[in-house]
ModelCIF file with pLDDT and N, C-alpha, C, O atoms, coordinates in Angstrom:
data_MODEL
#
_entry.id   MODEL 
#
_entity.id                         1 
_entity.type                       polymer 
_entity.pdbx_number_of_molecules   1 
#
_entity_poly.entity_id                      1 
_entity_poly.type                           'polypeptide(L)' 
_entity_poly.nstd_linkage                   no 
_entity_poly.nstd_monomer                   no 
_entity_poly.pdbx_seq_one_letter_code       
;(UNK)(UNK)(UNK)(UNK)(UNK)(UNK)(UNK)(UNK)(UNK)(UNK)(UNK)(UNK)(UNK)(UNK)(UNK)(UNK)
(UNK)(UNK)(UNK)(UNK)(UNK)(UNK)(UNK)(UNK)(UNK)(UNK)(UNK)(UNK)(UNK)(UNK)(UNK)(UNK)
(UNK)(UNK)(UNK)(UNK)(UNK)(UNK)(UNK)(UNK)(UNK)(UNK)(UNK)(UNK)(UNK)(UNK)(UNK)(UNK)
;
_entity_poly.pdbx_seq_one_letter_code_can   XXXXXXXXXXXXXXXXXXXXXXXXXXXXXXXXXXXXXXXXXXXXXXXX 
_entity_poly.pdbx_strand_id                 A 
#
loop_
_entity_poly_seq.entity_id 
_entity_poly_seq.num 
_entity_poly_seq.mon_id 
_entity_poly_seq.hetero 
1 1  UNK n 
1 2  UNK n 
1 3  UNK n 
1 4  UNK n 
1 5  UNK n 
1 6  UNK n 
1 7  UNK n 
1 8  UNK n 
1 9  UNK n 
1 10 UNK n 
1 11 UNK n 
1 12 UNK n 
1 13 UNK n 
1 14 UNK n 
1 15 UNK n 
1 16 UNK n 
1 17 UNK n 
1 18 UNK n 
1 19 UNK n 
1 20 UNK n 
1 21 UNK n 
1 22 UNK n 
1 23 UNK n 
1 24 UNK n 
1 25 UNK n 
1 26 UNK n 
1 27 UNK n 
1 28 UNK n 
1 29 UNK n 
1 30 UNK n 
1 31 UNK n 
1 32 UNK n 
1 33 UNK n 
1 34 UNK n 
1 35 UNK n 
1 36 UNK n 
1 37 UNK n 
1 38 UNK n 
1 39 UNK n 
1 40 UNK n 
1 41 UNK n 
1 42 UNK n 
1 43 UNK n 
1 44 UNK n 
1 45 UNK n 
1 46 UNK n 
1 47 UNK n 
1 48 UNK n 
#
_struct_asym.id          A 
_struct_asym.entity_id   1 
#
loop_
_ma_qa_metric.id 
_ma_qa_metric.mode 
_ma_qa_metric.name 
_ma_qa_metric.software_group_id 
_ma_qa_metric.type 
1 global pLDDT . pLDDT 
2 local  pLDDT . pLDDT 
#
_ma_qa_metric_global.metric_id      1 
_ma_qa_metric_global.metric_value   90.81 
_ma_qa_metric_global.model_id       1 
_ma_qa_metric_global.ordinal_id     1 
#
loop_
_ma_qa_metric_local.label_asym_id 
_ma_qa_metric_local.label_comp_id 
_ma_qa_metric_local.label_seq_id 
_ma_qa_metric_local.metric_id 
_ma_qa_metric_local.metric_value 
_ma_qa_metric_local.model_id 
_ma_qa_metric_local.ordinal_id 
A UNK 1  2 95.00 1 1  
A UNK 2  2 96.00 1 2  
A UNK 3  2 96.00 1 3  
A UNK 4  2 95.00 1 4  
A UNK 5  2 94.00 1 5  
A UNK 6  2 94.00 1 6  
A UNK 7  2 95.00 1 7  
A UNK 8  2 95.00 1 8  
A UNK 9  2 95.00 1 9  
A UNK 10 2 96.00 1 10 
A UNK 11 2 96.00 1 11 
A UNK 12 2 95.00 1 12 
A UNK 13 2 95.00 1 13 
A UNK 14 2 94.00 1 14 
A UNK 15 2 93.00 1 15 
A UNK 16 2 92.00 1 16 
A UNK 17 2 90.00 1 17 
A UNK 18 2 83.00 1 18 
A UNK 19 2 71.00 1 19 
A UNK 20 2 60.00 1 20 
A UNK 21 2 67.00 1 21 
A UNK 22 2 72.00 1 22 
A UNK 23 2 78.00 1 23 
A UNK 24 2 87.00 1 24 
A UNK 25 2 91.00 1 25 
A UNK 26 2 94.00 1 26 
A UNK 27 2 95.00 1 27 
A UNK 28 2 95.00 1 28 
A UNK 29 2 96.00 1 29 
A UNK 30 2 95.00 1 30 
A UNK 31 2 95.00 1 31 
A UNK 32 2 95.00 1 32 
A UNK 33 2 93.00 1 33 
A UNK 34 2 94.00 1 34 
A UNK 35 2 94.00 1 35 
A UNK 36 2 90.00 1 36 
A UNK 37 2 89.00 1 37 
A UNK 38 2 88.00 1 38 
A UNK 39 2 91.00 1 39 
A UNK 40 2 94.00 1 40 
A UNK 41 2 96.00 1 41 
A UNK 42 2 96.00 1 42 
A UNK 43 2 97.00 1 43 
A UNK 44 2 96.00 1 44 
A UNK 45 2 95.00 1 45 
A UNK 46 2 92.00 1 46 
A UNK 47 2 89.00 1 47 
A UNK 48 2 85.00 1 48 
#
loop_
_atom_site.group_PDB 
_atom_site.id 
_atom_site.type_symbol 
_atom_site.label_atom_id 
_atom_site.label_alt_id 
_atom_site.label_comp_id 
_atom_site.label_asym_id 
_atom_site.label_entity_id 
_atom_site.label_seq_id 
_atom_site.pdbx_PDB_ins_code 
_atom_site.Cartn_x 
_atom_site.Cartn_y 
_atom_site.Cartn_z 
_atom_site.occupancy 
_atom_site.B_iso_or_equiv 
_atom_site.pdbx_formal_charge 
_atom_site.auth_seq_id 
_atom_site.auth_comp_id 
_atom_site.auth_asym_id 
_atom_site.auth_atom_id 
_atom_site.pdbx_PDB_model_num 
ATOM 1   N N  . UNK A 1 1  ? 101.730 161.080 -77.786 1.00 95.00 ? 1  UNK A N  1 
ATOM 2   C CA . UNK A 1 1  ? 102.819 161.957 -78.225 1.00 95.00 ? 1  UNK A CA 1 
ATOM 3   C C  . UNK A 1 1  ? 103.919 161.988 -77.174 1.00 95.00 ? 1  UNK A C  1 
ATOM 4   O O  . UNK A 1 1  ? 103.677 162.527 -76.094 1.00 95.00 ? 1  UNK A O  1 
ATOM 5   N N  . UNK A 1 2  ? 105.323 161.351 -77.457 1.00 96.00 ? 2  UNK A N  1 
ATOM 6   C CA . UNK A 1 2  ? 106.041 161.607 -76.895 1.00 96.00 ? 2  UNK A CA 1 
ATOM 7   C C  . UNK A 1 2  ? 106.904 162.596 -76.535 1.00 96.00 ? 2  UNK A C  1 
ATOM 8   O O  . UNK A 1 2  ? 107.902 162.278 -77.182 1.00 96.00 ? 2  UNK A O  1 
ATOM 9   N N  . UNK A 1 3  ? 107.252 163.816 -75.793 1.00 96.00 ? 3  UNK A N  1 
ATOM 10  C CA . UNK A 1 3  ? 107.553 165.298 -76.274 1.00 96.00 ? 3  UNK A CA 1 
ATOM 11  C C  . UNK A 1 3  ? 108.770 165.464 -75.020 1.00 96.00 ? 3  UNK A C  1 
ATOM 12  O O  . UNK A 1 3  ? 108.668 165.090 -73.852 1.00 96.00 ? 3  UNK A O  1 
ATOM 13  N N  . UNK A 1 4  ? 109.772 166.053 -75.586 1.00 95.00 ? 4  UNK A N  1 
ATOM 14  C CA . UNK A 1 4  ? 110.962 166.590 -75.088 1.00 95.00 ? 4  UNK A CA 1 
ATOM 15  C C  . UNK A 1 4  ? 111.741 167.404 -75.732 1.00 95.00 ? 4  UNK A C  1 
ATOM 16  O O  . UNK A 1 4  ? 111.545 167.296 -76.943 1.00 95.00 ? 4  UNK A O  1 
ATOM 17  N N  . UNK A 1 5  ? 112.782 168.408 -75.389 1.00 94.00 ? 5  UNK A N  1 
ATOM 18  C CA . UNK A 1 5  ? 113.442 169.206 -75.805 1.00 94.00 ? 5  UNK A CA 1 
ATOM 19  C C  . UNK A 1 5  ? 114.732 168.289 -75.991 1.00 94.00 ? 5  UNK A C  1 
ATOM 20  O O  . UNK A 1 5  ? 115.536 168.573 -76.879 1.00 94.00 ? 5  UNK A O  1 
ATOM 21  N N  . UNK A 1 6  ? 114.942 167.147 -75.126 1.00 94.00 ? 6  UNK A N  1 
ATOM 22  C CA . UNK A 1 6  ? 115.943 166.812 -75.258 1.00 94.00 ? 6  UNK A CA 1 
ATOM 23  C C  . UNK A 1 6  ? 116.633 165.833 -76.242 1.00 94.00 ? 6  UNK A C  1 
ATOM 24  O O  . UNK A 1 6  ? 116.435 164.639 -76.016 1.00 94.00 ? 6  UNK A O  1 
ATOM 25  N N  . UNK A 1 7  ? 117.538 166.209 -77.468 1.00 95.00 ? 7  UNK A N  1 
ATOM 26  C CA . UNK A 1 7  ? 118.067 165.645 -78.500 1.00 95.00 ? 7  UNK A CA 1 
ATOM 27  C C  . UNK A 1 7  ? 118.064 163.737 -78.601 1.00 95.00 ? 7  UNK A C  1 
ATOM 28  O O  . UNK A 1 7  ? 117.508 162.797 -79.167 1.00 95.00 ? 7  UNK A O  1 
ATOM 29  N N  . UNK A 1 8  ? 118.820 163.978 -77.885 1.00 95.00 ? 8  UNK A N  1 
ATOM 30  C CA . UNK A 1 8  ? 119.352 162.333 -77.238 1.00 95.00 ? 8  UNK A CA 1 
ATOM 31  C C  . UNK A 1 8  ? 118.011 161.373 -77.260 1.00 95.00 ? 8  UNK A C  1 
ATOM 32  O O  . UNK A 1 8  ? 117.757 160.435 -78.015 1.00 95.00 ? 8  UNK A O  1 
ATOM 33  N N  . UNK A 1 9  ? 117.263 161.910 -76.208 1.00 95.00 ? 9  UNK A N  1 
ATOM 34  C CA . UNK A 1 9  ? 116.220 161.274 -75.534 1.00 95.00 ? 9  UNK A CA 1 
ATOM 35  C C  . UNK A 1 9  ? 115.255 160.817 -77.225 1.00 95.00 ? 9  UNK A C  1 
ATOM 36  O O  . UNK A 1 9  ? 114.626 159.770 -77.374 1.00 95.00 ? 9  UNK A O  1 
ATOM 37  N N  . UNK A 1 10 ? 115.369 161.683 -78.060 1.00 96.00 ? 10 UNK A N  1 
ATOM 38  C CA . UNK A 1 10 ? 114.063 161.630 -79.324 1.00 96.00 ? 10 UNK A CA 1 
ATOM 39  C C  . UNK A 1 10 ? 114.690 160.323 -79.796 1.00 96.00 ? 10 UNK A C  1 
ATOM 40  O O  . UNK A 1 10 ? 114.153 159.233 -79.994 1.00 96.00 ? 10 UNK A O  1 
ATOM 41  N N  . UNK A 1 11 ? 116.130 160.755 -79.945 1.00 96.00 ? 11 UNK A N  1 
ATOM 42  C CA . UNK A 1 11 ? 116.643 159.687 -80.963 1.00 96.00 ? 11 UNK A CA 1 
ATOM 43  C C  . UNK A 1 11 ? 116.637 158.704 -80.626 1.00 96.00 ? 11 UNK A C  1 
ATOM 44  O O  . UNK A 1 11 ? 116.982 158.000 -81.575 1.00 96.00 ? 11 UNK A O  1 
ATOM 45  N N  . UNK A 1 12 ? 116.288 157.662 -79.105 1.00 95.00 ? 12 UNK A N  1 
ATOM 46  C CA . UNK A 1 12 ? 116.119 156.903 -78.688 1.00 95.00 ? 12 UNK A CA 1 
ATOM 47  C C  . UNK A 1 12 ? 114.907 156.587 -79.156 1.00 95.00 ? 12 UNK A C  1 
ATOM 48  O O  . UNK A 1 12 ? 114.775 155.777 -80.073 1.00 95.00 ? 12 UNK A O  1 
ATOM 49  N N  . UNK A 1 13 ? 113.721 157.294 -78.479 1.00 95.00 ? 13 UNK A N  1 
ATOM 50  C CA . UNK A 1 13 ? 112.472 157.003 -78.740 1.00 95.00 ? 13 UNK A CA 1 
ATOM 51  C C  . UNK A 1 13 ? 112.169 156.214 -80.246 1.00 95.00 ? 13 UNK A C  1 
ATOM 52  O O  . UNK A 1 13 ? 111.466 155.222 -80.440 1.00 95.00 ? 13 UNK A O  1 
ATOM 53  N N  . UNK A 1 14 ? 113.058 157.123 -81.358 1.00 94.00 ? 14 UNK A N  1 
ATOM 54  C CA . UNK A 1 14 ? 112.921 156.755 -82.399 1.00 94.00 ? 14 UNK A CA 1 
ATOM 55  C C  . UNK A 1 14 ? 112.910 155.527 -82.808 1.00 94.00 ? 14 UNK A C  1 
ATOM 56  O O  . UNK A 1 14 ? 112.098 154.810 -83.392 1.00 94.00 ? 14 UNK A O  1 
ATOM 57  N N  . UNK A 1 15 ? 114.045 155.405 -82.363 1.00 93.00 ? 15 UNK A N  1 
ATOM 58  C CA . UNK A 1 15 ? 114.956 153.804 -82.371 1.00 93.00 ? 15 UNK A CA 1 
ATOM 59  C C  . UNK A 1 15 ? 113.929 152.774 -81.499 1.00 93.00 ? 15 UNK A C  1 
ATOM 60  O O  . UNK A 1 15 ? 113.494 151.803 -82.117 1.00 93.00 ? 15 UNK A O  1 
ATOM 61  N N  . UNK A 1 16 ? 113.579 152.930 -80.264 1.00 92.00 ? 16 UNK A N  1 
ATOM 62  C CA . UNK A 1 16 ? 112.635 151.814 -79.867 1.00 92.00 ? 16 UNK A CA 1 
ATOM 63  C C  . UNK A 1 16 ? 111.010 151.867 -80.611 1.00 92.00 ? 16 UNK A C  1 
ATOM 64  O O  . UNK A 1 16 ? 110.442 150.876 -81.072 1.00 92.00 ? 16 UNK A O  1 
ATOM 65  N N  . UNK A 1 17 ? 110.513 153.119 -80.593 1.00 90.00 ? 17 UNK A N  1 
ATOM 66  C CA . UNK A 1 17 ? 109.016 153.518 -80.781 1.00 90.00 ? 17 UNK A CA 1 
ATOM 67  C C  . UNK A 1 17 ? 108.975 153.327 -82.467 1.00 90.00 ? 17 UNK A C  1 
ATOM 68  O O  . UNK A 1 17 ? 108.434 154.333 -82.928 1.00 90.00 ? 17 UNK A O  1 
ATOM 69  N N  . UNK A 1 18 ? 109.266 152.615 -83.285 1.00 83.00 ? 18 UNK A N  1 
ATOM 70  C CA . UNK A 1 18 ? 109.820 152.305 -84.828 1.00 83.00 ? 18 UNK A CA 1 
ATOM 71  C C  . UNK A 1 18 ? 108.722 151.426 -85.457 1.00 83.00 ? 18 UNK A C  1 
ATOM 72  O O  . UNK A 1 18 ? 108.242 151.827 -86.518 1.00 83.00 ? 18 UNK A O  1 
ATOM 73  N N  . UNK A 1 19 ? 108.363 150.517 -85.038 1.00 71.00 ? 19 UNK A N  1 
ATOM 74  C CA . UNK A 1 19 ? 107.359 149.521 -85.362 1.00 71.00 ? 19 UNK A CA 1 
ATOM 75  C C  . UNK A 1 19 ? 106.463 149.844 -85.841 1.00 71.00 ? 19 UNK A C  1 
ATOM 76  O O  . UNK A 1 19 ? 106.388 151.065 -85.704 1.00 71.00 ? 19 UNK A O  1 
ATOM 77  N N  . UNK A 1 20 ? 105.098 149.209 -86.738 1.00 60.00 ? 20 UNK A N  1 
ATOM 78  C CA . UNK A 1 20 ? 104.166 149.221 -86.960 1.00 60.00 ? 20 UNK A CA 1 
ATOM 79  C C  . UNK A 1 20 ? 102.802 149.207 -86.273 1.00 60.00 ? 20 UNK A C  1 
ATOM 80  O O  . UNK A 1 20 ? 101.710 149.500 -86.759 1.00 60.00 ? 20 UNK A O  1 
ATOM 81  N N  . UNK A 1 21 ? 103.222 148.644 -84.549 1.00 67.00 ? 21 UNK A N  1 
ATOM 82  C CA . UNK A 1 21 ? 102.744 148.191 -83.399 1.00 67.00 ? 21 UNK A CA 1 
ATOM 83  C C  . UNK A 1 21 ? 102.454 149.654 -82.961 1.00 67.00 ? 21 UNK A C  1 
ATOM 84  O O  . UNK A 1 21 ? 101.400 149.989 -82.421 1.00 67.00 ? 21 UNK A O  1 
ATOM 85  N N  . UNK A 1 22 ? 103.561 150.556 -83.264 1.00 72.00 ? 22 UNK A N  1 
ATOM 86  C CA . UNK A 1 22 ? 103.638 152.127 -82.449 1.00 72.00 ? 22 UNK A CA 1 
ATOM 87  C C  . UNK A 1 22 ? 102.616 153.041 -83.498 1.00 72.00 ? 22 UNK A C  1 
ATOM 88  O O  . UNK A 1 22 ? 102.254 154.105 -82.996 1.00 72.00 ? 22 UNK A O  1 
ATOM 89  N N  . UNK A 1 23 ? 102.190 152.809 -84.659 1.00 78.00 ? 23 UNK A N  1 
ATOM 90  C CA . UNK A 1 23 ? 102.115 153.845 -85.961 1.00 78.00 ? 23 UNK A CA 1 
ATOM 91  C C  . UNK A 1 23 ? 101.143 154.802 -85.343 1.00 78.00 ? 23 UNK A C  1 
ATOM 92  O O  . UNK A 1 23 ? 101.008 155.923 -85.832 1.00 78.00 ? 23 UNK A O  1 
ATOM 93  N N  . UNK A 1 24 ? 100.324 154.344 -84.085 1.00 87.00 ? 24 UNK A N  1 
ATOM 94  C CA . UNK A 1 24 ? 99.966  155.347 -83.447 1.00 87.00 ? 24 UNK A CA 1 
ATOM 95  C C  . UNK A 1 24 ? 100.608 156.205 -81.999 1.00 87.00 ? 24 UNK A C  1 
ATOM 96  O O  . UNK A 1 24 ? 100.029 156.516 -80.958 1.00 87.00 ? 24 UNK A O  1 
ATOM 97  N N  . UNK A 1 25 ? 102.182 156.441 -82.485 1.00 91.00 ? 25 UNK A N  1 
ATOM 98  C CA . UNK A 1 25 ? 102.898 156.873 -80.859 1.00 91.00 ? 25 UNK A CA 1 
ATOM 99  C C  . UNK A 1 25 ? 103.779 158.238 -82.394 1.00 91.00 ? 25 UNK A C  1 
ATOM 100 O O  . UNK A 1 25 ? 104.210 158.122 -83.541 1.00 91.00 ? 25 UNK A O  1 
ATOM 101 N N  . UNK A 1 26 ? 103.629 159.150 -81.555 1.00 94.00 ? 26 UNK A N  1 
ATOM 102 C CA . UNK A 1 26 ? 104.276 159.896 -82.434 1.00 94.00 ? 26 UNK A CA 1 
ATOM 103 C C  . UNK A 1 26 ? 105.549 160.802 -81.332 1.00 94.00 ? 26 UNK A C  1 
ATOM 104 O O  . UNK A 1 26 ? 105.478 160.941 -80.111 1.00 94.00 ? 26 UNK A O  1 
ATOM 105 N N  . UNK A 1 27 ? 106.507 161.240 -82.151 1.00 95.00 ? 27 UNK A N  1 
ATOM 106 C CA . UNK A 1 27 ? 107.692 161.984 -81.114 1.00 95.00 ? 27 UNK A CA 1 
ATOM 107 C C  . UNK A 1 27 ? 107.782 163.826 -81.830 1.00 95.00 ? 27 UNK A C  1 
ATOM 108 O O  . UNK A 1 27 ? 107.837 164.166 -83.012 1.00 95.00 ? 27 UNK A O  1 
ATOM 109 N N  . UNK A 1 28 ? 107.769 164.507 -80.852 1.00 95.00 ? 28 UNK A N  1 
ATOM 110 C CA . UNK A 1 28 ? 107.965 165.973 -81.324 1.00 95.00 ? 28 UNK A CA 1 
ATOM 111 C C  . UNK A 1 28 ? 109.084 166.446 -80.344 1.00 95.00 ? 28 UNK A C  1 
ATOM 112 O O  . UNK A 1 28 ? 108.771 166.699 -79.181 1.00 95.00 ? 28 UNK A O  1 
ATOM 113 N N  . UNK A 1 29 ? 110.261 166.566 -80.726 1.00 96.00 ? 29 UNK A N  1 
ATOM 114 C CA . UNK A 1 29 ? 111.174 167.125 -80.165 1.00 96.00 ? 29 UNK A CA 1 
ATOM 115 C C  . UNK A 1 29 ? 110.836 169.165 -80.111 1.00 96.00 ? 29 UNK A C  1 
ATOM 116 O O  . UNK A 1 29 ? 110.736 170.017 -80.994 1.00 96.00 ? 29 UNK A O  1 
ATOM 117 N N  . UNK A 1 30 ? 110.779 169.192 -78.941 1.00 95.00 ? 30 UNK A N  1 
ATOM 118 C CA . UNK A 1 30 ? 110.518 170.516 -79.040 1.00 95.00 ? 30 UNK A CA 1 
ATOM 119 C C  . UNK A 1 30 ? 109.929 171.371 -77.407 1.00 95.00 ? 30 UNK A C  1 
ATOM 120 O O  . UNK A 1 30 ? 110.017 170.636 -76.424 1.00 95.00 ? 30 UNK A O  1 
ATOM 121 N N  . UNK A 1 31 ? 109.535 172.390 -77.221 1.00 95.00 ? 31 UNK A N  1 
ATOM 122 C CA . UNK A 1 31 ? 109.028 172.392 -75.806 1.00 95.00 ? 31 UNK A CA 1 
ATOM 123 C C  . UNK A 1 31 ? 107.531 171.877 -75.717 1.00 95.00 ? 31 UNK A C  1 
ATOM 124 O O  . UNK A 1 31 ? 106.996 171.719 -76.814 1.00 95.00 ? 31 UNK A O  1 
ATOM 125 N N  . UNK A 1 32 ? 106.799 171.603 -74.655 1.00 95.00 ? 32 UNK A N  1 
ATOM 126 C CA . UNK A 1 32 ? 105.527 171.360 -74.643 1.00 95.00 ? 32 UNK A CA 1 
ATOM 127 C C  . UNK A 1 32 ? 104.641 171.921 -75.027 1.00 95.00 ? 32 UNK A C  1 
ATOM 128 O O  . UNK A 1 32 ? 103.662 171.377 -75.538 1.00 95.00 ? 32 UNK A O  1 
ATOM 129 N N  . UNK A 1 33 ? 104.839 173.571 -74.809 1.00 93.00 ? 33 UNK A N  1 
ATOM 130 C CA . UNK A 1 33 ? 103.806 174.121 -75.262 1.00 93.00 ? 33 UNK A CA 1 
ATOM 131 C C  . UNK A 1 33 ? 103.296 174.161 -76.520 1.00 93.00 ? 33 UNK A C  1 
ATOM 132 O O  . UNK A 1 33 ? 102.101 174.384 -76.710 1.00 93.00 ? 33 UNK A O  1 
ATOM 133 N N  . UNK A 1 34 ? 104.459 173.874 -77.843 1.00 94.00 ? 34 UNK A N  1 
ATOM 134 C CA . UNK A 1 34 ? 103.818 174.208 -79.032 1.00 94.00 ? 34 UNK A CA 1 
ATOM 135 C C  . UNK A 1 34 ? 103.469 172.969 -79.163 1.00 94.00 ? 34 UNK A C  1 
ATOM 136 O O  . UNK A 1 34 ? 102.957 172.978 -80.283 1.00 94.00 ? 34 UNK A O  1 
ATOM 137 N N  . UNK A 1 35 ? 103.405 171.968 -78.795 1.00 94.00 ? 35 UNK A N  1 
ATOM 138 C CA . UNK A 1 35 ? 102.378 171.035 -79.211 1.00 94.00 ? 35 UNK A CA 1 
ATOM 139 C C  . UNK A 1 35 ? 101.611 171.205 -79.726 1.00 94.00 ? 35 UNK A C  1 
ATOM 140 O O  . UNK A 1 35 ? 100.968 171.930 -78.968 1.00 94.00 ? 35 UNK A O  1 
ATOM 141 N N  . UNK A 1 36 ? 100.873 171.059 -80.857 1.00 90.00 ? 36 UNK A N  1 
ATOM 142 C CA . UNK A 1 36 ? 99.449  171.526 -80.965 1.00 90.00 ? 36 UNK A CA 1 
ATOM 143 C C  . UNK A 1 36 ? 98.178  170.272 -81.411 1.00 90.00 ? 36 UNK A C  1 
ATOM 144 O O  . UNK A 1 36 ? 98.190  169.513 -82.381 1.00 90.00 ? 36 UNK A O  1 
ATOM 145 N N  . UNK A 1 37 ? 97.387  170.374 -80.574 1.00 89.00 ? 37 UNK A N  1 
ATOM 146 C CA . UNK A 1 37 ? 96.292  169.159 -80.899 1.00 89.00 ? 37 UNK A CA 1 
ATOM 147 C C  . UNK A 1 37 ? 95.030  169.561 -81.106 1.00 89.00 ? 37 UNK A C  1 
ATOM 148 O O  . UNK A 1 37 ? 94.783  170.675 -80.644 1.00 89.00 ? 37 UNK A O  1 
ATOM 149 N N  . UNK A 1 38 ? 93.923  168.865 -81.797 1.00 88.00 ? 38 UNK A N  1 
ATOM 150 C CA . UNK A 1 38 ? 93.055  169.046 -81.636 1.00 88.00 ? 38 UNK A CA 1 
ATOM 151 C C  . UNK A 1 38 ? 91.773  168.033 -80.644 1.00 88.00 ? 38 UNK A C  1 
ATOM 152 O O  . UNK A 1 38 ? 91.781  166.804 -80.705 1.00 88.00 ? 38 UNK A O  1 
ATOM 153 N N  . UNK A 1 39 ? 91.011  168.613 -80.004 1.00 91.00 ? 39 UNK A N  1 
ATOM 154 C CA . UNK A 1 39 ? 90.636  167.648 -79.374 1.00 91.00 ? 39 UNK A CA 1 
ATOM 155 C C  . UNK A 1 39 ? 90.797  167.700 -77.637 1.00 91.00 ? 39 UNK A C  1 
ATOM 156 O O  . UNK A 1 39 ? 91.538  168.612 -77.271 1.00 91.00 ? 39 UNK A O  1 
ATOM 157 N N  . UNK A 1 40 ? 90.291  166.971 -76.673 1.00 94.00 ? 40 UNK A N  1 
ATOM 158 C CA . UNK A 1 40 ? 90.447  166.515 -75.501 1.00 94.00 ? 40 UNK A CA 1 
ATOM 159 C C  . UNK A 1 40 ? 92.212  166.468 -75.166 1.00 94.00 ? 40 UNK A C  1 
ATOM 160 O O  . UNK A 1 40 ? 92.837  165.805 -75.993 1.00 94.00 ? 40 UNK A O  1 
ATOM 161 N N  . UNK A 1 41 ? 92.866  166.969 -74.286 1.00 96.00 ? 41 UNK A N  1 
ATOM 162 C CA . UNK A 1 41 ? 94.148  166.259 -74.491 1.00 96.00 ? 41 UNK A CA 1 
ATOM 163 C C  . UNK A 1 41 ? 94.514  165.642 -73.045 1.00 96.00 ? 41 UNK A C  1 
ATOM 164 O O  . UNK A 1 41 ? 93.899  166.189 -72.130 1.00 96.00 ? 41 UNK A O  1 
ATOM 165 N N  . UNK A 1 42 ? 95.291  164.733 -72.707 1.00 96.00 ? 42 UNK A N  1 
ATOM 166 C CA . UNK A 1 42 ? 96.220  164.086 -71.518 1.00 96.00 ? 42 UNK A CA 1 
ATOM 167 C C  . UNK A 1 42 ? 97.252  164.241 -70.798 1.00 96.00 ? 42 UNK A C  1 
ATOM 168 O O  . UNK A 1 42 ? 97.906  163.240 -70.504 1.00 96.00 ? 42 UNK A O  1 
ATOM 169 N N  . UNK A 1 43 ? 97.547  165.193 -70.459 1.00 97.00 ? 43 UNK A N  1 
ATOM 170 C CA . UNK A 1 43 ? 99.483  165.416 -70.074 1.00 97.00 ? 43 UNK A CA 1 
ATOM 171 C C  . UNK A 1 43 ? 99.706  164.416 -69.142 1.00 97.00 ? 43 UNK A C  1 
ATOM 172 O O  . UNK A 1 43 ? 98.799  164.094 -68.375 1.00 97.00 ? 43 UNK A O  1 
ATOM 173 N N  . UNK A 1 44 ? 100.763 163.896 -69.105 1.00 96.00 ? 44 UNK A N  1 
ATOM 174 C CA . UNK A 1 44 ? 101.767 163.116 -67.910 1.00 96.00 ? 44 UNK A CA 1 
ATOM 175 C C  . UNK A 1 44 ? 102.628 163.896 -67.158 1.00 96.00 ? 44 UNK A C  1 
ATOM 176 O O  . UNK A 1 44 ? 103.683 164.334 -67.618 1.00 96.00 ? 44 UNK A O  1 
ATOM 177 N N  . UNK A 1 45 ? 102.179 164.131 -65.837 1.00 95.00 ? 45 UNK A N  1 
ATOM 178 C CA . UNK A 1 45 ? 102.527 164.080 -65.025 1.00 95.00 ? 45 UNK A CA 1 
ATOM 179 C C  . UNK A 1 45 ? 103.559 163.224 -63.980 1.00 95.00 ? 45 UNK A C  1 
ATOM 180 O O  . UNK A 1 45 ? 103.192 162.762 -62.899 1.00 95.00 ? 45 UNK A O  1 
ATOM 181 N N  . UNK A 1 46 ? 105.135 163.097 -64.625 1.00 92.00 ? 46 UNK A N  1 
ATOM 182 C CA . UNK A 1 46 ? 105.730 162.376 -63.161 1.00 92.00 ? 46 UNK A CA 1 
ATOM 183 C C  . UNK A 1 46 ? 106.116 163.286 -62.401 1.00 92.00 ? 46 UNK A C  1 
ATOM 184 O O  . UNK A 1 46 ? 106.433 164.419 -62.766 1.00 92.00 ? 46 UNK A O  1 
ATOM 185 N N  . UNK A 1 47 ? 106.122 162.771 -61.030 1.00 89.00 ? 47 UNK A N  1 
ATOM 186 C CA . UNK A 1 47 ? 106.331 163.406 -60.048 1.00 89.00 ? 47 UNK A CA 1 
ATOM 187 C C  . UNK A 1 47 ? 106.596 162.572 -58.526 1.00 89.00 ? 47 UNK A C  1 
ATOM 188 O O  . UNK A 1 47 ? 106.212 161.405 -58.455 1.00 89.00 ? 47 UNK A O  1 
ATOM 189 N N  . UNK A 1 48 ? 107.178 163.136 -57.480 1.00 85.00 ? 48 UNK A N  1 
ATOM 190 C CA . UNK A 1 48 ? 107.483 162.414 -56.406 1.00 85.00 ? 48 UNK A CA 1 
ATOM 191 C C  . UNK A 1 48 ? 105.718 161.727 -55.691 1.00 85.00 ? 48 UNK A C  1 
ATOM 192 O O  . UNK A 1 48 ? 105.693 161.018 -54.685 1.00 85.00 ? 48 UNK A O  1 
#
């Protein structure tokens, strides 16, 4: 799950992450927290 608040950034994702190759990459424009999953989950962490 790709997740950001930021407009721009989704509509990109969209545009590259499009394929049939991705049908498992999904985008939620929105804050992190409402994510909601079920299951084990992964956050990414970048950082210095």
């Amino acid at each position: 799950i790709l997740c950001s608040k930021d407009e721009e950034l989704c509509k990109y994702w969209k545009k590259y992450f499009k394929s049939d190759d991705q049908k498992n990459v999904f985008i939620y424009e929105g804050d992190i927290r409402a994510v909601r999953t079920s299951g084990v989950t992964a956050y990414i962490c970048f950082t210095s």
